[in-house]
Protein backbone atom coordinates (compact mmCIF):
# COMPACT_ATOMS: atom_id res chain seq x y z
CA UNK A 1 -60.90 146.63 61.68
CA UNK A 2 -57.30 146.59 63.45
CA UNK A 3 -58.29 142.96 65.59
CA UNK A 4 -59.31 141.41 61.82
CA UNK A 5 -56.51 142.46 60.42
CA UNK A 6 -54.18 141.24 63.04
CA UNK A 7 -56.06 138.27 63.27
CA UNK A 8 -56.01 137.55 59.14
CA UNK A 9 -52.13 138.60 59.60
CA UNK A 10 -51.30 135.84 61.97
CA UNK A 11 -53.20 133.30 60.01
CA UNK A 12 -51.00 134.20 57.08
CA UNK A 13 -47.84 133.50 59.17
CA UNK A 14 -49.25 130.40 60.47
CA UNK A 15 -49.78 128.91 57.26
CA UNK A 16 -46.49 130.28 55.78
CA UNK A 17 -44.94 128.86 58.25
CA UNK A 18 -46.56 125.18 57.84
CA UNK A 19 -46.05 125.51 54.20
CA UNK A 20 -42.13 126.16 54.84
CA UNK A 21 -41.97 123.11 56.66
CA UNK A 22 -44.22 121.23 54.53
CA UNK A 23 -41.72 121.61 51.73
CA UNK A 24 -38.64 121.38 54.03
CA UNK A 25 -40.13 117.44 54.61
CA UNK A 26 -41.10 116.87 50.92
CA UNK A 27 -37.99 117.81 49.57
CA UNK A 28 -36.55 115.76 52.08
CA UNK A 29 -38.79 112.75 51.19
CA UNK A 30 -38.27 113.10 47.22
CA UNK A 31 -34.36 113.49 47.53
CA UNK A 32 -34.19 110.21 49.51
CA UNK A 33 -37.00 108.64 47.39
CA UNK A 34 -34.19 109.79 44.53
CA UNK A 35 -31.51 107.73 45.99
C-alpha cells in the first residue's frame, strides 16, 4: 500500500510538473503570437 502510494505520488508531481512547463511555453507562444 505505502510503495503504490509513493509511486501514484510521484506520478502526480511528474505530471504537475510537465503541465507547469507546458503552460510556461504556451503562454509564451500565444503572447508572441499576440504581437
Amino acid at each position: 500500500m505505502l510503495e503504490r502510494g509513493i509511486t501514484e505520488d510521484i506520478i502526480l508531481i511528474k505530471s504537475l510538473k510537465a503541465d507547469t512547463k507546458g503552460n510556461l511555453i504556451y503562454d509564451h507562444t500565444e503572447q508572441t503570437s499576440m504581437r
